[in-house]
Protein backbone atom coordinates (compact mmCIF):
# COMPACT_ATOMS: atom_id res chain seq x y z
CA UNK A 1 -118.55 -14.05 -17.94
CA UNK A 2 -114.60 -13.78 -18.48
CA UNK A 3 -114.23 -15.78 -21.35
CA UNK A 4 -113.70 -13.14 -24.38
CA UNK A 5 -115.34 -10.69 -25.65
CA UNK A 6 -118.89 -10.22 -26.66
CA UNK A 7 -119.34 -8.84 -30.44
CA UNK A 8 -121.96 -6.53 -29.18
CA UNK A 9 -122.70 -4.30 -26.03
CA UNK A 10 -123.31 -6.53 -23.02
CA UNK A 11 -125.71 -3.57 -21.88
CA UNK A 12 -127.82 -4.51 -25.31
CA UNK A 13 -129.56 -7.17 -23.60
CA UNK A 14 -131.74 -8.18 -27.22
CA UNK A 15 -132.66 -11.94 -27.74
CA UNK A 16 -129.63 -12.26 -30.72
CA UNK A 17 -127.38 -15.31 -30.19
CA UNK A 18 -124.28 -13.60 -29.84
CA UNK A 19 -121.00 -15.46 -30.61
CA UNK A 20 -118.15 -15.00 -28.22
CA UNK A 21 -114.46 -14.47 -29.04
CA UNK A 22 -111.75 -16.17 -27.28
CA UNK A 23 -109.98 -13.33 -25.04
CA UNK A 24 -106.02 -13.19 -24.91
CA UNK A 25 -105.65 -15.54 -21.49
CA UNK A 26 -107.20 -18.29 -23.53
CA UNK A 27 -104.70 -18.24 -26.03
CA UNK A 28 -101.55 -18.69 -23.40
CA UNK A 29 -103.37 -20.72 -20.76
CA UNK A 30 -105.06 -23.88 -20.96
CA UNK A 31 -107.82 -23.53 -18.50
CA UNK A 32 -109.16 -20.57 -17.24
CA UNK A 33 -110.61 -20.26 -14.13
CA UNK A 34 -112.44 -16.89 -12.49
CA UNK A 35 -114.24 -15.81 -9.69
CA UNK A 36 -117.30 -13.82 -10.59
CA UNK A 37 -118.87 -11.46 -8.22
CA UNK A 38 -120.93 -8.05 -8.86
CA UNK A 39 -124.47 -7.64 -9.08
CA UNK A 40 -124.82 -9.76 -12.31
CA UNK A 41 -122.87 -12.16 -14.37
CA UNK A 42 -121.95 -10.19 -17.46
CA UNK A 43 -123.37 -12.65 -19.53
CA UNK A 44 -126.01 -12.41 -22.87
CA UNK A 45 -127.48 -15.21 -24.61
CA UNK A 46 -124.01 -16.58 -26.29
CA UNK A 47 -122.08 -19.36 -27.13
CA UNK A 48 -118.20 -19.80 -27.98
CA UNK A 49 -116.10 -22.81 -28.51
CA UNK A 50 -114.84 -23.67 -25.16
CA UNK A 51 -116.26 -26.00 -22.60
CA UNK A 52 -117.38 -24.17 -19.51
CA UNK A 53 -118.29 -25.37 -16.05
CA UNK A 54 -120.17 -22.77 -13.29
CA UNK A 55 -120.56 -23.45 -10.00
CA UNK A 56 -123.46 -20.72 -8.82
CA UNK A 57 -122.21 -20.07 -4.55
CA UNK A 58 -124.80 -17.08 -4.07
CA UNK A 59 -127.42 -14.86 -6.10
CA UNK A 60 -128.92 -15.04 -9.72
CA UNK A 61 -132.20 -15.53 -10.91
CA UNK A 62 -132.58 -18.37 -13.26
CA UNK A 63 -130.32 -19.98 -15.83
CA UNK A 64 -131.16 -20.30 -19.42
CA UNK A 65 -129.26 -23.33 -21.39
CA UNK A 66 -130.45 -24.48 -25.15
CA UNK A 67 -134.00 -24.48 -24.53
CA UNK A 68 -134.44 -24.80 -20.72
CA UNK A 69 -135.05 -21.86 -18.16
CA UNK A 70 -134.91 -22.76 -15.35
CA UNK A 71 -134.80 -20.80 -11.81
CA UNK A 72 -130.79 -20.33 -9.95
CA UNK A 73 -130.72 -21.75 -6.07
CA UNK A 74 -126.96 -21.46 -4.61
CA UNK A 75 -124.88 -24.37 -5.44
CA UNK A 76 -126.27 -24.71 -8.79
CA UNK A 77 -123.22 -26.81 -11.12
CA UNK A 78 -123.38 -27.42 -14.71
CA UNK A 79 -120.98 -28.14 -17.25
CA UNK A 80 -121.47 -26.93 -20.64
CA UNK A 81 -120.20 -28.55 -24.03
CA UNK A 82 -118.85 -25.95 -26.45
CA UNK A 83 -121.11 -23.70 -28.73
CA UNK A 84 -124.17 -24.20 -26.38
CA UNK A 85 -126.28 -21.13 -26.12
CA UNK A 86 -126.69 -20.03 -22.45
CA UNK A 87 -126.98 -17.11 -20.15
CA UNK A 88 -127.18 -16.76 -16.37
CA UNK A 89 -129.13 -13.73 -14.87
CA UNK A 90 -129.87 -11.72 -12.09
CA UNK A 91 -133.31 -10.02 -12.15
CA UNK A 92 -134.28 -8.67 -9.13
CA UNK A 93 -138.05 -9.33 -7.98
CA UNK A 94 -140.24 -6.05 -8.07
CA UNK A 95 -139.32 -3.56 -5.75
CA UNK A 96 -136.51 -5.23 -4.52
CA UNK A 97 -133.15 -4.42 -4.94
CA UNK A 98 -130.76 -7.22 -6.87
CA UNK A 99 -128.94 -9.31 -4.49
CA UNK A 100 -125.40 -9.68 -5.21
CA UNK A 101 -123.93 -12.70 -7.46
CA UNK A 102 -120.79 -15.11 -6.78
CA UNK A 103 -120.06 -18.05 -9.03
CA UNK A 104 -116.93 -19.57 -10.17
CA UNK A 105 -116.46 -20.04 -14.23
CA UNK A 106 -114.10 -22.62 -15.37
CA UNK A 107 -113.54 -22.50 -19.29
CA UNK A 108 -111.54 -24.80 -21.51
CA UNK A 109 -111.18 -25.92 -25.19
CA UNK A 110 -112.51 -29.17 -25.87
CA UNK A 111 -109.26 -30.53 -27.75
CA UNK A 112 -107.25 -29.68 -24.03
CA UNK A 113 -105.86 -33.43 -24.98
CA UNK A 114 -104.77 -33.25 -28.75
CA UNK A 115 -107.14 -34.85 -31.32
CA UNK A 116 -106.34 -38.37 -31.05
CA UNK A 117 -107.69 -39.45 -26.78
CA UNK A 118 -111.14 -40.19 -28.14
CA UNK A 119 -110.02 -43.17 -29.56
CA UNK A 120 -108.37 -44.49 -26.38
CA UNK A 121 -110.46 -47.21 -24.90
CA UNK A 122 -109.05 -46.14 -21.59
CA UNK A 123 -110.62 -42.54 -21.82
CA UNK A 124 -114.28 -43.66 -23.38
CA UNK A 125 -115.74 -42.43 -19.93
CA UNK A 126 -114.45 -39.26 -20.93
CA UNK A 127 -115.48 -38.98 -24.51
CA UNK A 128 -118.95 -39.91 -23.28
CA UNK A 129 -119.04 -36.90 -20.71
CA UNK A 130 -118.11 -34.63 -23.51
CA UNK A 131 -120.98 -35.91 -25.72
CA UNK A 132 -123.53 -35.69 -23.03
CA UNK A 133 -121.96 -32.30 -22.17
CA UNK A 134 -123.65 -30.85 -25.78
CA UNK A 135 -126.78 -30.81 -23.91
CA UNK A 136 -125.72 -29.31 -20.59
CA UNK A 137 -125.21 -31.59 -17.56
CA UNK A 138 -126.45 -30.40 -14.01
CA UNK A 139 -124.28 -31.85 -11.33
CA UNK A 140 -126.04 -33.08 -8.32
CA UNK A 141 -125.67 -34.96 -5.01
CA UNK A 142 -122.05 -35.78 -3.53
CA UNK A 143 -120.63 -35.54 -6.79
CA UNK A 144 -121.74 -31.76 -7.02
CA UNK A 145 -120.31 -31.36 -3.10
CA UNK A 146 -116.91 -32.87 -4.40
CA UNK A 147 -116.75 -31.09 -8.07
CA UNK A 148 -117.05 -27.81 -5.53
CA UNK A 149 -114.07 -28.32 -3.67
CA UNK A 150 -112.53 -28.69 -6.38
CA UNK A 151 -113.50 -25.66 -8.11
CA UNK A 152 -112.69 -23.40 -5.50
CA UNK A 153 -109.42 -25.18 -5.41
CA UNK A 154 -108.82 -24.12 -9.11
CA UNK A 155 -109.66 -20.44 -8.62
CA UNK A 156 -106.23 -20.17 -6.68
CA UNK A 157 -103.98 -22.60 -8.46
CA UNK A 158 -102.11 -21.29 -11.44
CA UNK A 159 -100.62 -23.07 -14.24
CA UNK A 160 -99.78 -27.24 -13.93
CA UNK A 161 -101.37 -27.46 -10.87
CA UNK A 162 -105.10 -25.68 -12.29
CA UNK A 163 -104.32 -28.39 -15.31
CA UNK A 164 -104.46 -31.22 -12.87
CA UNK A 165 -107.06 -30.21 -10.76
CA UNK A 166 -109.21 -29.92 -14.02
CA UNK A 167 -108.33 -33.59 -15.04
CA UNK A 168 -109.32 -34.64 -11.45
CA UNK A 169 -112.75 -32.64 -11.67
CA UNK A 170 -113.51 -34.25 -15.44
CA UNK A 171 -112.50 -37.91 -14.01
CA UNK A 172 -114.73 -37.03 -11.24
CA UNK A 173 -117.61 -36.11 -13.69
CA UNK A 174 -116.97 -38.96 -16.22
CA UNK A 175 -117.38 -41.51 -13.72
CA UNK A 176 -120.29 -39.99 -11.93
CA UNK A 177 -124.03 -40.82 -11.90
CA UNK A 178 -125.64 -38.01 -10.54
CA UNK A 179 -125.38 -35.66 -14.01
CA UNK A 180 -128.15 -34.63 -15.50
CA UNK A 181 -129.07 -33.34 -19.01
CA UNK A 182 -130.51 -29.51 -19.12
CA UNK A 183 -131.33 -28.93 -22.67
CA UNK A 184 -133.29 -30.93 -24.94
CA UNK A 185 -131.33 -33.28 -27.41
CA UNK A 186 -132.82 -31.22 -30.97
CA UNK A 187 -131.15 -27.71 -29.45
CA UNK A 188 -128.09 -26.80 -31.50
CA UNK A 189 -126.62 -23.97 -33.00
CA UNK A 190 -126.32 -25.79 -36.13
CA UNK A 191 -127.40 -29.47 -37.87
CA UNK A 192 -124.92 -31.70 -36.81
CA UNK A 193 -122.81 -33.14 -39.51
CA UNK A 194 -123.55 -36.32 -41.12
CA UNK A 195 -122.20 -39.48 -39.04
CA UNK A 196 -120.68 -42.04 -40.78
CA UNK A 197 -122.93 -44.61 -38.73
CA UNK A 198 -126.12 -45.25 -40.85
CA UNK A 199 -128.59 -43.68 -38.26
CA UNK A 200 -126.10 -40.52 -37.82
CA UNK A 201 -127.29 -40.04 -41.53
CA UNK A 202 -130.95 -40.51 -40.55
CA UNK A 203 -130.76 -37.72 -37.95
CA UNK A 204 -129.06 -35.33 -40.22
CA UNK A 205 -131.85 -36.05 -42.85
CA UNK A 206 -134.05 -35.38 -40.53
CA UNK A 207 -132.89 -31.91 -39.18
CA UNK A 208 -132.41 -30.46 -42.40
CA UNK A 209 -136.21 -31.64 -43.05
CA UNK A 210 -138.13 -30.68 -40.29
CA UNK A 211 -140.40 -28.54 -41.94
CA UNK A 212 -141.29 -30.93 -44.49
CA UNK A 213 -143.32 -34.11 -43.94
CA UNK A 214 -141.26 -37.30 -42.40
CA UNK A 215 -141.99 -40.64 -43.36
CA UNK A 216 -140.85 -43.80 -41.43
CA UNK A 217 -140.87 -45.69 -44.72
CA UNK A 218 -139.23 -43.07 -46.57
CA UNK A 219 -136.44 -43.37 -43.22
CA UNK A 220 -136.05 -47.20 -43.42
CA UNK A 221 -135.47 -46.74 -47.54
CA UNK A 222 -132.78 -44.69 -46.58
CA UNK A 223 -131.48 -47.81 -44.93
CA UNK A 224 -132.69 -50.79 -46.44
CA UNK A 225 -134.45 -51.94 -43.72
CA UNK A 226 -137.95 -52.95 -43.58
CA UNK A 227 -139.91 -50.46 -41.85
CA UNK A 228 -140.44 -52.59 -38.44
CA UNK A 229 -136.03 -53.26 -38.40
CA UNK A 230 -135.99 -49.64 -38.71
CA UNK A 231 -137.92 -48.51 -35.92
CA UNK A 232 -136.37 -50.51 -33.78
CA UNK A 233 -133.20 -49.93 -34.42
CA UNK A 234 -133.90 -46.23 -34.71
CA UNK A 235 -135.54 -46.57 -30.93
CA UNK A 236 -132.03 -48.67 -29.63
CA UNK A 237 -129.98 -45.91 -30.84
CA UNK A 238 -132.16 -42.74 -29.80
CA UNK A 239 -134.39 -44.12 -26.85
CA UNK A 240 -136.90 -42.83 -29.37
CA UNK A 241 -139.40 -43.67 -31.66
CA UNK A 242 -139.39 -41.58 -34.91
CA UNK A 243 -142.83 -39.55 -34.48
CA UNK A 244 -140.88 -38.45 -30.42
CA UNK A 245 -137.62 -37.55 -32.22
CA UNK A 246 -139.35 -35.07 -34.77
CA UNK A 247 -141.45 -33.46 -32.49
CA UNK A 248 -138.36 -33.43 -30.08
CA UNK A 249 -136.36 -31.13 -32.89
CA UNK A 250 -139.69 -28.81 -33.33
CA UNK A 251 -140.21 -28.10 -30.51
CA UNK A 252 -136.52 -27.24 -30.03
CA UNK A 253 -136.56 -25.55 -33.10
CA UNK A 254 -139.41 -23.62 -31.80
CA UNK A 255 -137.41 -22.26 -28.96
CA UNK A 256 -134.85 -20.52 -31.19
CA UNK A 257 -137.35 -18.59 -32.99
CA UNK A 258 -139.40 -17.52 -30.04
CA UNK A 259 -136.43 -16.69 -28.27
CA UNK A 260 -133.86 -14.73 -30.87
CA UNK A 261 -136.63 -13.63 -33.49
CA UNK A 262 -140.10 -11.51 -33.43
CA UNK A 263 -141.89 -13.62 -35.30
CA UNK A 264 -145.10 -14.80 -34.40
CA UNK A 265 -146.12 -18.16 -32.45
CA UNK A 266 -148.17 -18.69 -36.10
CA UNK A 267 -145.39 -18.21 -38.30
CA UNK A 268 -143.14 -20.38 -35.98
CA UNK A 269 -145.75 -23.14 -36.33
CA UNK A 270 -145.72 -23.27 -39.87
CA UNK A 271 -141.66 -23.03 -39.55
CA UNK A 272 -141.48 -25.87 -37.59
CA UNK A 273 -143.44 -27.85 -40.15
CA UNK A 274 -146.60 -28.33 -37.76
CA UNK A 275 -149.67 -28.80 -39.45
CA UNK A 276 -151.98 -28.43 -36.65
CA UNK A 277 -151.89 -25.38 -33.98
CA UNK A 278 -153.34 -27.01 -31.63
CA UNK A 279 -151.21 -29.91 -31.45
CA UNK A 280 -148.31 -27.81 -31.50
CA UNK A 281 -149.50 -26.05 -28.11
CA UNK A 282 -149.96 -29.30 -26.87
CA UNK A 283 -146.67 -30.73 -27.34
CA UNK A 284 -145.16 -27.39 -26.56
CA UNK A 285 -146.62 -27.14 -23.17
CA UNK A 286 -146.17 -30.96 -22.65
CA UNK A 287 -142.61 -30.74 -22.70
CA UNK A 288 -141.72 -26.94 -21.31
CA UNK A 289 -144.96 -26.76 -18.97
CA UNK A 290 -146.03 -23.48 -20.20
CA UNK A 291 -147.48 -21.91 -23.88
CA UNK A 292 -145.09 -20.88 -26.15
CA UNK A 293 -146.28 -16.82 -25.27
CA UNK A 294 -145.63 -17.50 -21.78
CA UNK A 295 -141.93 -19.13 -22.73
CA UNK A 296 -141.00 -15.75 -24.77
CA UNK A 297 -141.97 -13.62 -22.03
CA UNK A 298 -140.12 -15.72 -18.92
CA UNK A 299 -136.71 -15.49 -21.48
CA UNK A 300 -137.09 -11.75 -22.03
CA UNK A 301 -137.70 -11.05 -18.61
CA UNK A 302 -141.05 -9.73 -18.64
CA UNK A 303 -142.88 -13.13 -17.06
């Protein structure tokens, strides 16, 4: 889409996370807004450092965010924290010819307000959208019908006016209940840094351990809890207990490898620090509803 500009060929459709470069407009205008139409959407599986939002109108096959394909139906809305993999296509069923695409692509840098709003009590709605945002959001119900007008609004303002027109569509957002997550909470291009809160630190620990064995005690030492004020805690702060927040970031973990690498679903296994194949097809088809195989082939477009 017309962010920047992709490091490789956009024609060299391989399963490489490809990281996009801010183009010229986003250096001298705060928000860009675009109207895409053609017979695709010009995207590959990328990620760059703005904030985007895509209202679907007509056409495209499915959307891919983090680790969730799932198929395109017109109206589709989701906004996108920054340096979230995704890709839109438009693969046209056998022998039929593709159907045309519209959508309009907002994009934006995250730090649109300076560096200091997120400690504003009045904008907390806001700094909460933008967290939720790392996972994808899919807009639904009468807040998607009112997040389009504004959109298509936006494509033909300019300047102040596409600035406040964004602020109305993110106060819109922030203060709606009908978003959704898209991607599970363990995709991410990278660890997240170490939060200063105790169970930030847990979380890290964990990512950067996944393929190792994970002990609760070893978690609640990290603390100085007892094991039983650690779990719950751990549970208040993730809506998870320890054992569902590991397998979470596999399984995640999982989808990175049999989406941008070759190797195979038994070497991913023991990547992902799963001692059992079996349980690991389990737990993979528990969560995405099809085997791991059957999840490469759907994001390479051969399933």
């Amino acid at each position: 889409m017309p962010y920047g500009v992709f490091t490789v060929s956009q024609l060299d459709r391989v399963m490489k996370l490809i990281a996009e470069k801010p183009s010229l407009l986003s250096a001298t205008d705060l928000v860009e807004c675009n109207l895409v139409r053609g017979l695709e959407f010009g995207d590959v599986w990328h990620f760059h450092p703005a904030c985007e939002i895509t209202l679907v109108r007509r056409g495209g096959s499915e959307r891919w965010v983090g680790d969730t394909l799932e198929p395109l139906i017109p109206g589709d809305l989701v906004f996108l924290g920054p340096e979230l993999p995704h890709d839109y296509r438009n693969i046209p069923l056998p022998n039929r010819r593709p159907q045309p695409v519209e959508a309009v692509v907002t994009h934006f840098m995250p730090h649109l307000l300076g560096e200091e709003w997120r400690t504003l009590a009045t904008l907390e709605p806001l700094r909460r959208l933008f967290e939720r945002a790392r996972r994808g959001l899919r807009v639904g119900g009468r807040t998607r019908d009112r997040a389009e007008a504004i959109l298509l609004q936006m494509v033909r303002a300019h300047g102040l006016r596409r600035l406040i027109l964004l602020f109305e569509l993110l106060d819109l957002l922030s203060r709606s209940k009908q978003l959704t997550a898209i991607s599970s909470e363990g995709f991410l291009v990278e660890p997240r840094p170490s939060s200063s809160d105790r169970i930030g630190v847990v979380c890290a620990h964990i990512e950067q351990h996944l393929t190792s064995a994970i002990r609760v005690t070893e978690l609640a030492r990290m603390m100085g809890l007892s094991e039983s004020a650690f779990s719950r805690l751990f549970k208040r702060c993730t809506h998870s207990t320890v054992p569902q927040y590991i397998n979470r970031l596999r399984i995640a973990h999982a989808c990175r490898l049999l989406a941008e690498t070759d190797l195979t679903v038994a070497e991913i296994i023991r990547q992902c620090g799963y001692q059992s194949p079996a349980h690991f097809q389990r737990q993979f088809q528990k969560i995405h509803r099809r085997a791991p195989q059957t999840y490469r082939r759907a994001l390479r477009g051969a399933g």
